[in-house]
Protein backbone atom coordinates (compact mmCIF):
# COMPACT_ATOMS: atom_id res chain seq x y z
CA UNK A 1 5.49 4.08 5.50
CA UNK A 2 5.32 0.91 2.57
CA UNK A 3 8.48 0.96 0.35
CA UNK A 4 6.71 0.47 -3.23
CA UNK A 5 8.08 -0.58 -6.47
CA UNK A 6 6.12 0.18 -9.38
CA UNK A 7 7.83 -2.46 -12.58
CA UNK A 8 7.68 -1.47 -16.29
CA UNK A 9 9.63 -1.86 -19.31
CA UNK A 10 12.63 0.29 -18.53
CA UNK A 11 12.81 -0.76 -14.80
CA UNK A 12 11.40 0.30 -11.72
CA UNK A 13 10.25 3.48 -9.35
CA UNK A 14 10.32 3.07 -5.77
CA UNK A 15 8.00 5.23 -3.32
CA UNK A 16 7.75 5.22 0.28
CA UNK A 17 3.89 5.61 1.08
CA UNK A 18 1.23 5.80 3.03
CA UNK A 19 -1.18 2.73 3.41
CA UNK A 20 -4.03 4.92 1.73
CA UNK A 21 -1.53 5.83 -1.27
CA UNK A 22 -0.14 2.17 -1.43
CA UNK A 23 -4.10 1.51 -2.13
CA UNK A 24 -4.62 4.53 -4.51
CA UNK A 25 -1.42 3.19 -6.77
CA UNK A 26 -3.00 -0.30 -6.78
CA UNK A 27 -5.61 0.97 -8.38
CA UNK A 28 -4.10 3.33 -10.75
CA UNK A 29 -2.49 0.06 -12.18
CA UNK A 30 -4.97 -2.38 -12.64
CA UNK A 31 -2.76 -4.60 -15.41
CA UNK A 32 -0.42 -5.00 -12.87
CA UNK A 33 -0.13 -7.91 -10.17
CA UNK A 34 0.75 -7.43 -6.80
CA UNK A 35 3.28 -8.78 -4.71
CA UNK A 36 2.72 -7.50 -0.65
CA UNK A 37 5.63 -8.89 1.38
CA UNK A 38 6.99 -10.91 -1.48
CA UNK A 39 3.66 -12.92 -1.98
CA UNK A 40 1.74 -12.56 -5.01
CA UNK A 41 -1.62 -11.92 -3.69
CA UNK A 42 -5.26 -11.68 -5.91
CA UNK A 43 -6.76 -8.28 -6.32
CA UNK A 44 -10.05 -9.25 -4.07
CA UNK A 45 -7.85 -10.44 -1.20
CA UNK A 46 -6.37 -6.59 -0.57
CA UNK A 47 -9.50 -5.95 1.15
CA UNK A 48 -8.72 -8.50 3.74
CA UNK A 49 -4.68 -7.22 4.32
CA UNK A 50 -3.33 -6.41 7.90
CA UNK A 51 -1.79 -3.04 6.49
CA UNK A 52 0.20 -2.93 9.37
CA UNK A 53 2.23 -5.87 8.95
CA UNK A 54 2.84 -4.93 4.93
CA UNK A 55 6.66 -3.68 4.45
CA UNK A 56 6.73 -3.87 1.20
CA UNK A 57 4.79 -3.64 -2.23
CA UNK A 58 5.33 -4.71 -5.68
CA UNK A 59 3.34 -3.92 -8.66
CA UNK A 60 4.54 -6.34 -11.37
CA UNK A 61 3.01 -5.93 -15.18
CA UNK A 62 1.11 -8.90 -16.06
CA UNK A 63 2.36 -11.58 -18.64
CA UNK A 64 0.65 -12.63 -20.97
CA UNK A 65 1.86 -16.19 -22.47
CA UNK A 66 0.53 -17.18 -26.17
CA UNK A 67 1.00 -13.96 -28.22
């Protein structure tokens, strides 16, 4: 199991999924970035992640500087 932390406004939810749900919630948030292991990574490189070395997932809203 990935421990996940979904971010927002009032805080955060942690999950403990499956690789396949891990993806699934990536998805579902695509104004979010994401952190696997600690390391911010770009949304085209999750195709190339070793799932089986990720411990841990962050989805972080985006900021957006300027407004």
């Amino acid at each position: 199991m990935i421990e996940m932390r979904i971010l927002n406004e009032r805080g955060h939810t942690t999950l403990s999924l499956t690789e396949e749900q891990v993806q699934d919630q990536i998805q579902d948030h695509p104004h979010h970035w994401v952190s696997i292991n600690g390391e911010i990574i770009s949304r085209k490189a999750i195709t190339t992640v070793n799932w089986e070395t990720v411990t841990s997932v962050d989805l972080i809203p985006e900021i957006v500087g300027g407004q």
